[in-house]
Protein backbone atom coordinates (compact mmCIF):
# COMPACT_ATOMS: atom_id res chain seq x y z
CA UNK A 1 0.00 0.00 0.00
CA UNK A 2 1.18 3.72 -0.32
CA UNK A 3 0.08 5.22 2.81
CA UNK A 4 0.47 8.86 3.88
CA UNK A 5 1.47 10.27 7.34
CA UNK A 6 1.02 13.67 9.02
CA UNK A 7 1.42 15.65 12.30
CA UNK A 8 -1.13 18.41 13.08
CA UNK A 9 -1.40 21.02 15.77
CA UNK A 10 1.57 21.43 18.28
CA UNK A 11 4.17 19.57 18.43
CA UNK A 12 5.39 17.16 21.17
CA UNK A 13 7.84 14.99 21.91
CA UNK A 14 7.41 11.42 20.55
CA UNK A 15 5.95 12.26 17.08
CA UNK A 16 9.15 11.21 15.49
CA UNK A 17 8.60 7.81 17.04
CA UNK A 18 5.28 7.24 15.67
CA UNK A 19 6.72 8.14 12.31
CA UNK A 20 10.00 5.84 12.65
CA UNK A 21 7.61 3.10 13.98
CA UNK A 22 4.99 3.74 11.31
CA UNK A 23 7.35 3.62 8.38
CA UNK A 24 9.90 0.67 9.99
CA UNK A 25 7.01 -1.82 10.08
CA UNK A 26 4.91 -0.59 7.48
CA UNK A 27 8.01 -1.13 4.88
CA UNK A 28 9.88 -4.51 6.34
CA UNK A 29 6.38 -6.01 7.39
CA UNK A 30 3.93 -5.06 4.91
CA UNK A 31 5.97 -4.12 1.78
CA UNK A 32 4.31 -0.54 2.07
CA UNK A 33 5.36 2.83 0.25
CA UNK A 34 5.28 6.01 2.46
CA UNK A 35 4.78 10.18 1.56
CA UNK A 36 5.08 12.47 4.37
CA UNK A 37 2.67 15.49 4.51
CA UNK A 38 4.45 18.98 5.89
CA UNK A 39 3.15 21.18 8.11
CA UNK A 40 0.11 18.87 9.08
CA UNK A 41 -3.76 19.28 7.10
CA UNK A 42 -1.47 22.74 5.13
CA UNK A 43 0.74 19.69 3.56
CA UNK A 44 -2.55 17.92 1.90
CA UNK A 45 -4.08 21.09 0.87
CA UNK A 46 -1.69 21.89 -0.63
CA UNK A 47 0.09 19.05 -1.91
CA UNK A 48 3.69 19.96 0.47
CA UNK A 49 5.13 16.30 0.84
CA UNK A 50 8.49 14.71 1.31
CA UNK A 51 9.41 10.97 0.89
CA UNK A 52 9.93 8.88 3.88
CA UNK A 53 11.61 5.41 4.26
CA UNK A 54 13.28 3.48 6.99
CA UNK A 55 16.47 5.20 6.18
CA UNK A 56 15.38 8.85 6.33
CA UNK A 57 13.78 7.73 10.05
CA UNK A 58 16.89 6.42 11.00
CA UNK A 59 18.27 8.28 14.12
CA UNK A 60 15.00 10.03 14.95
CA UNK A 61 13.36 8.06 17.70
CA UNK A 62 15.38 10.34 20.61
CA UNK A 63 14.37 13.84 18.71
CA UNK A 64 11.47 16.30 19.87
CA UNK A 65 9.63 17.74 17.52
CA UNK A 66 8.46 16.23 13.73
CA UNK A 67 10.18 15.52 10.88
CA UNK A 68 7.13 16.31 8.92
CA UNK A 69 6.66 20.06 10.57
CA UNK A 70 3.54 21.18 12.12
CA UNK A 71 0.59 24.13 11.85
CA UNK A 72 -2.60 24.29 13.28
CA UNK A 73 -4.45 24.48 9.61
CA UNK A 74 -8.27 23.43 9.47
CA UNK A 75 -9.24 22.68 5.88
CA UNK A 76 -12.82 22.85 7.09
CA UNK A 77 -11.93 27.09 7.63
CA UNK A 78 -11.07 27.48 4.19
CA UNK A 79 -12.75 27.11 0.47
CA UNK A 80 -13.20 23.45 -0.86
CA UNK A 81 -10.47 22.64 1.95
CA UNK A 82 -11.40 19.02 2.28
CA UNK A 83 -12.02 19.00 -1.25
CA UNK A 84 -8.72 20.10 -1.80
CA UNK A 85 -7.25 17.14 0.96
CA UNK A 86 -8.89 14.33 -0.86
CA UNK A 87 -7.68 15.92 -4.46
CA UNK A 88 -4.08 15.54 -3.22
CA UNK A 89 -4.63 12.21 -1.84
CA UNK A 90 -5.59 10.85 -5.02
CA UNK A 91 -3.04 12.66 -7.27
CA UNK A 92 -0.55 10.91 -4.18
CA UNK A 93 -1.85 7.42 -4.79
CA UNK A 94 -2.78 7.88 -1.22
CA UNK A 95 -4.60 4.54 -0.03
CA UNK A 96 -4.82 4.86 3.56
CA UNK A 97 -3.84 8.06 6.02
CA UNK A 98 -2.17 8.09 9.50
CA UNK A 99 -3.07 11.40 11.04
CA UNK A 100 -1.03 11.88 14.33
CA UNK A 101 -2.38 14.32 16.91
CA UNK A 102 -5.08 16.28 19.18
CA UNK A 103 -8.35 16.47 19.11
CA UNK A 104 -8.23 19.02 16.33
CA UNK A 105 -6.53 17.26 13.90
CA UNK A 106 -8.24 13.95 14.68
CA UNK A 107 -11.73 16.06 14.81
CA UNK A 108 -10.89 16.86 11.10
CA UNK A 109 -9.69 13.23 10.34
CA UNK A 110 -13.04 11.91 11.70
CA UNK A 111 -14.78 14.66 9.17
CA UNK A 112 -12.62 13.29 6.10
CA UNK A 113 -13.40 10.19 6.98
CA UNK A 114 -17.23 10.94 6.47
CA UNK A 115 -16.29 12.03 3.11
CA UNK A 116 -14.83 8.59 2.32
CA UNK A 117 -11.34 9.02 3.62
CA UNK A 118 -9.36 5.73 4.55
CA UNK A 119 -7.83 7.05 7.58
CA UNK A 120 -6.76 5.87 10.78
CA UNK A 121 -5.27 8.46 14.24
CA UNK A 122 -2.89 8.31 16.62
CA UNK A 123 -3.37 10.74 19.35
CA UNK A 124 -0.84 13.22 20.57
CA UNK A 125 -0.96 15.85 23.03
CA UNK A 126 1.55 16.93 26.31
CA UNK A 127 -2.11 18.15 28.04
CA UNK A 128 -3.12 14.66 28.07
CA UNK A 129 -6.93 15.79 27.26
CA UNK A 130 -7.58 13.08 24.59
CA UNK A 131 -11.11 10.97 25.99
CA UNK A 132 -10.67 6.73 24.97
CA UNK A 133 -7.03 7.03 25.79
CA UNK A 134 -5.63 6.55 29.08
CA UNK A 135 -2.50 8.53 28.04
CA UNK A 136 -1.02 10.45 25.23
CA UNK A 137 2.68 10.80 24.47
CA UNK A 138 4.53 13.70 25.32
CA UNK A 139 2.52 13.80 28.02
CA UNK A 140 5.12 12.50 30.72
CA UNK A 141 7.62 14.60 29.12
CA UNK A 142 6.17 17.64 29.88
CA UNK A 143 5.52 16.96 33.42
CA UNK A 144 8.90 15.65 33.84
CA UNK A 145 10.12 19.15 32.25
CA UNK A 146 7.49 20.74 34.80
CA UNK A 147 8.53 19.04 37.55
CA UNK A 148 11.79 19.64 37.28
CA UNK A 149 11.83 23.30 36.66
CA UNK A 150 9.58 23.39 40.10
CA UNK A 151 12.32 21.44 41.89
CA UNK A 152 14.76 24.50 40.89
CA UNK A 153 12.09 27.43 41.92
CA UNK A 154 12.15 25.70 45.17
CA UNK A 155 15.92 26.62 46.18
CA UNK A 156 15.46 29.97 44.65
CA UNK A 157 12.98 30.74 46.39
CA UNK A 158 14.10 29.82 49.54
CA UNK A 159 16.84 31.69 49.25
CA UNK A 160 14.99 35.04 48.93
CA UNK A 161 11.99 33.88 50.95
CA UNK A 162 9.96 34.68 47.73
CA UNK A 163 6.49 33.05 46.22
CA UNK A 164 7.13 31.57 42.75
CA UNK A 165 4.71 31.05 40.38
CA UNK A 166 5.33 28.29 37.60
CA UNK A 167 2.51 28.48 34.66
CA UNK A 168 2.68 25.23 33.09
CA UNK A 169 0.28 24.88 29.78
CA UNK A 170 -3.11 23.10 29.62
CA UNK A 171 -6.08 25.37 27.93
CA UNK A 172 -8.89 22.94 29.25
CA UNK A 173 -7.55 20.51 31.57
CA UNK A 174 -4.80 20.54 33.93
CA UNK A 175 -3.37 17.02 34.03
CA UNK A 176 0.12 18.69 33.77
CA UNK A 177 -0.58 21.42 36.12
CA UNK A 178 -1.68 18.56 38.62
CA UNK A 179 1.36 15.81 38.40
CA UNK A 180 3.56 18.71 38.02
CA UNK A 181 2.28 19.99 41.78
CA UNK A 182 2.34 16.70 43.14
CA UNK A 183 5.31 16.01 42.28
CA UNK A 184 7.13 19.10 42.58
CA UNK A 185 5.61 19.84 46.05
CA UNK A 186 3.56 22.85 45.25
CA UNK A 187 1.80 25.10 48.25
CA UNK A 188 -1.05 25.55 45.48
CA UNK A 189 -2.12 23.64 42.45
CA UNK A 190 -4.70 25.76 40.17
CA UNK A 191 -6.63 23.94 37.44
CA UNK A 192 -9.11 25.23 34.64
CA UNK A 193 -11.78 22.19 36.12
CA UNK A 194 -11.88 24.56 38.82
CA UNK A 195 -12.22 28.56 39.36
CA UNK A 196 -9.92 29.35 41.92
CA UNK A 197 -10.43 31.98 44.72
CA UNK A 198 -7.94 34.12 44.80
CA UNK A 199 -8.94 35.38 48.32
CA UNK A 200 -8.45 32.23 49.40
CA UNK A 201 -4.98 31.34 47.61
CA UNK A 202 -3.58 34.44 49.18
CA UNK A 203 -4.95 33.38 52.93
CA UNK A 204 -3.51 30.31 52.51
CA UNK A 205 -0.03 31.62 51.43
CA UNK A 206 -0.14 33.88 54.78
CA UNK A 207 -0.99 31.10 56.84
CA UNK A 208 1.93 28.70 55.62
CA UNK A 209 4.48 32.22 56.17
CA UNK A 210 3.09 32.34 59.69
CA UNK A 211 4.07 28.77 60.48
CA UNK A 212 7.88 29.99 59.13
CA UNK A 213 7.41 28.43 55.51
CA UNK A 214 8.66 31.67 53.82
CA UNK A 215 9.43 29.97 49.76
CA UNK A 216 6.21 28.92 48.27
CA UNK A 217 5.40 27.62 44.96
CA UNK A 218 2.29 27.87 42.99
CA UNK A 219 1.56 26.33 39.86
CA UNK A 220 -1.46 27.15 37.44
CA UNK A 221 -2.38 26.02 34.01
CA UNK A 222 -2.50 28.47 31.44
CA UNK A 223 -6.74 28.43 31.37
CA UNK A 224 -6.76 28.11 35.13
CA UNK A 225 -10.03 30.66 35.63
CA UNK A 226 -10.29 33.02 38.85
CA UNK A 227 -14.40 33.00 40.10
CA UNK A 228 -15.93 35.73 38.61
CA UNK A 229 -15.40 39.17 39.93
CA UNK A 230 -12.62 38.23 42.08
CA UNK A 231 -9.65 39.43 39.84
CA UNK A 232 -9.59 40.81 36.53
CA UNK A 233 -7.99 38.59 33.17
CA UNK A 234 -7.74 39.32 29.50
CA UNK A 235 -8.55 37.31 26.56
CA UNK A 236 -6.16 36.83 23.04
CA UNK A 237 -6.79 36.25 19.51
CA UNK A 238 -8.32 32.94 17.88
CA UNK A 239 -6.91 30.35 15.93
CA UNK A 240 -7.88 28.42 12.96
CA UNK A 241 -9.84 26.10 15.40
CA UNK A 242 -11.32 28.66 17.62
CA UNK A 243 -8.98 28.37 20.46
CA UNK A 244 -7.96 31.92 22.27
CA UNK A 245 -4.15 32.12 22.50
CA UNK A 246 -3.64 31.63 26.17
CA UNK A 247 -0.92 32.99 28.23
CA UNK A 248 -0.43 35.25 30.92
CA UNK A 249 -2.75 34.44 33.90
CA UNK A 250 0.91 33.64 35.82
CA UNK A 251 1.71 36.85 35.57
CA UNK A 252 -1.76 38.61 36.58
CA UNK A 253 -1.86 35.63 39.71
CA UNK A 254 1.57 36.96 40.83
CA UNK A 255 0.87 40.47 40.73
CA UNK A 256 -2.22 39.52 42.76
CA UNK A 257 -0.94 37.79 44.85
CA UNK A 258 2.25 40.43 45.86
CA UNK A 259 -0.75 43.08 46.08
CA UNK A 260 -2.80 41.05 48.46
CA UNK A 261 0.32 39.83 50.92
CA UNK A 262 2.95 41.50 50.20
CA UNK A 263 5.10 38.84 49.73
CA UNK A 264 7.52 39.23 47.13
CA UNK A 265 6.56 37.23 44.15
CA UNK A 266 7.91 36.18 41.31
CA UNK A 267 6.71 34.24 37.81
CA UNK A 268 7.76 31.82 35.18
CA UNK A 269 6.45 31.25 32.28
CA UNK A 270 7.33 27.66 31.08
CA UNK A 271 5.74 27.90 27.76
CA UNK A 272 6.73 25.86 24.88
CA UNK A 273 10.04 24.39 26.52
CA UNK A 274 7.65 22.17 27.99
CA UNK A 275 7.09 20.89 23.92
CA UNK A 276 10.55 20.55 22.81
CA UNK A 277 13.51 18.37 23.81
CA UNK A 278 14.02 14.60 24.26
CA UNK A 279 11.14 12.86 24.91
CA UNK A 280 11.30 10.36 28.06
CA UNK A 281 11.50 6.56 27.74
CA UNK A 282 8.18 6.01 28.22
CA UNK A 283 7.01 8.50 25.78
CA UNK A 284 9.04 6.63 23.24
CA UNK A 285 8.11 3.32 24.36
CA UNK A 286 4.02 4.32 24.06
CA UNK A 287 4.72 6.24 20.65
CA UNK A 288 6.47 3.82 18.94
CA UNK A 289 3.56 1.27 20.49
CA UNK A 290 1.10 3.57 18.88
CA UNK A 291 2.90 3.53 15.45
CA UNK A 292 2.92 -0.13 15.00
CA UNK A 293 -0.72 -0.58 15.77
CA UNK A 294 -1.84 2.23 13.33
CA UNK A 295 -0.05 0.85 10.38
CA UNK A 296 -1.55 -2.62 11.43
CA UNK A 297 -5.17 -0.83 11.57
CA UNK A 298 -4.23 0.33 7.98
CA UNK A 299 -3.22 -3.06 6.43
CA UNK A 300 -6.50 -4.82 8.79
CA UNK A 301 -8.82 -1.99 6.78
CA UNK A 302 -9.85 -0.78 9.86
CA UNK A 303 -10.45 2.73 9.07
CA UNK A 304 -12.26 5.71 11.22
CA UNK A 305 -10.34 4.52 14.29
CA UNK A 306 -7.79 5.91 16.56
CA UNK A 307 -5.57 3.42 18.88
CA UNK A 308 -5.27 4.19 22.14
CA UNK A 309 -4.70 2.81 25.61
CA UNK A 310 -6.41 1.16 27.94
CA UNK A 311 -5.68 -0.88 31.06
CA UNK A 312 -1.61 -1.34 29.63
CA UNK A 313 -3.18 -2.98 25.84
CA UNK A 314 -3.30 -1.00 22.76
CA UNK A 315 -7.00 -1.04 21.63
CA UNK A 316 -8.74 0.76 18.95
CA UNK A 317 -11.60 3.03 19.65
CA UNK A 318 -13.69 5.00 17.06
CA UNK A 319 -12.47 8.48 16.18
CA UNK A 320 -16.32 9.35 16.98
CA UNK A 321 -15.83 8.09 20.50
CA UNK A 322 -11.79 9.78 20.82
CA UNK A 323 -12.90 13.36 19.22
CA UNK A 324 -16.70 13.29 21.39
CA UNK A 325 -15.62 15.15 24.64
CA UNK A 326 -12.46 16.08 26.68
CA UNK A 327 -10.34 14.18 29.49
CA UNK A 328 -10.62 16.54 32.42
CA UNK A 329 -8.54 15.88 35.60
CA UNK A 330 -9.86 12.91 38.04
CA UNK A 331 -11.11 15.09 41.05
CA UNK A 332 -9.05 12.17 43.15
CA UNK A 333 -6.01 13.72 41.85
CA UNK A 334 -6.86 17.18 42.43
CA UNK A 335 -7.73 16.37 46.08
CA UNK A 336 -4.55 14.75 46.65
CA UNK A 337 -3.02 17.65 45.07
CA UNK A 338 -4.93 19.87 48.16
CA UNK A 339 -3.69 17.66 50.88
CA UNK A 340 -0.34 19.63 50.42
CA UNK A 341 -1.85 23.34 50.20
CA UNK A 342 -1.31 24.34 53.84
């Protein structure tokens, strides 16, 4: 078969592994032909490709990033787009598609395969928000980046008797806001599941300085949302799939929160290094897990499904079911997160 791959939305580390294991079994198994798409759904719009064997994936299982390049295009936000995807197929010899990433690409996979398009998804996201999969790659990688940046705010921090605040990213749920707390030992873990009071935050900050606990860390997830009327945010520009540009509520919390106490406090943006770099052992080990079973879905003709995981197996799950609704944070996790506020 000639089968085409792609990487859509942001990247993460572990996409190059689902392309090396893609491509490594798809060619010495199966016999298969590969074309890469660049820059994601931009790539089969516009017919931007780039050949792909098992020698040009050679040496790219321990790189972040994608080979293939990345945008956040939505053919369904511009004229005849999906026409256009399906034209390019065709004039590829295209016979089946891996799409690898988030709910946005695999929300416009599911749509293309409406329209008749033998296509299969991996998912891929560091928030970890993907419903039918236990866990995404990249994930771990992020929190491990997370967590360790929190373990350095911690001796800083004592050593000026400061409050830190670490904004980690996560526009709807804050799975890496919450391992990154628990882990790193964070006097407050904010969430966007849950408006925080910022009355409250700040009592609790006094309270740990009056038991002597001068260095305190706070981490919040880029969407974490104050209750209304308790502090004032802003909102950004809109993407191709209607997302606001988030960023910032780190620095409005800390300015808050030096207002309200007057303890010195200090912010840091993590931002996208939380995206690049090496990605961890296990993010390799589930990405290259997920590449094998995709290009087995393929060959098996099992089309309009994503695998995923689920109790330690890789399954397969509709993209339907994957692309319905959001993986918020288990509300166990976020109280275990409070038992070390105070």
């Amino acid at each position: 078969m000639r089968v085409g791959l792609l990487t859509g939305g942001g990247d993460c580390p572990g996409l190059n592994a689902v392309i090396r294991a893609v491509v490594r079994k798809g060619e010495e198994r199966y016999g298969d032909s590969f074309v890469g798409f660049r820059d994601g759904w931009k790539g089969a719009i516009e017919d931007l490709t780039m050949p792909l064997n098992v020698e040009a994936c050679r040496g790219i299982l321990p790189r972040g990033g994608t080979i293939l390049g990345s945008t956040r295009t939505n053919p369904y936000k511009l004229d005849n787009g999906s026409a256009r995807v399906r034209e390019t197929l065709a004039k590829e010899g295209v016979d089946a598609l891996v799409a690898i990433g988030g709910e946005d690409t695999l929300g416009v996979a599911y749509r293309l395969y409406g329209e008749g398009v033998a296509v299969v998804g991996v998912p891929k996201t560091i928030d970890n928000d993907l419903s039918a999969t236990e866990v995404t790659f990249g994930f771990h990688t992020a929190v491990q980046v997370a967590t360790d940046a929190i373990d350095r705010l911690h001796t800083t921090a004592e050593s000026h008797d400061r409050v830190m605040v670490c904004e980690v990213m996560g526009r709807h749920a804050g799975w890496i806001a919450t391992y990154a707390g628990i882990a790193g030992g964070a006097a407050e873990t904010l969430v966007p599941e849950i408006e925080f009071d910022i009355d409250q935050i700040c009592e609790d900050l006094k309270n740990r300085h009056a038991k002597g606990r001068f260095a305190s860390i706070v981490v919040v997830a880029e969407g974490a949302k104050p209750k209304e009327g308790t502090m004032a945010v802003t909102s950004g520009e809109v993407d191709a799939f209607g997302h606001v540009r988030l960023g910032g509520i780190g620095n409005m919390l800390a300015e808050e929160i030096e207002r309200r106490t007057g303890f010195e406090t200090r912010v840091t943006i993590l931002g996208h290094v939380q995206r690049g770099g090496t990605p961890t052992a296990f993010d390799r080990v589930l990405a290259t897990r997920f590449g094998v079973a995709a290009i087995d879905c393929v060959h098996d003709g099992d089309y309009g499904q994503m695998v995923a995981l689920q109790a330690g197996e890789i399954v397969r799950v509709p993209l339907a079911t994957a692309v319905s609704e959001l993986k918020t944070v288990d509300p166990k996790l976020v109280e275990l997160a409070e038992v070390f506020h105070y």
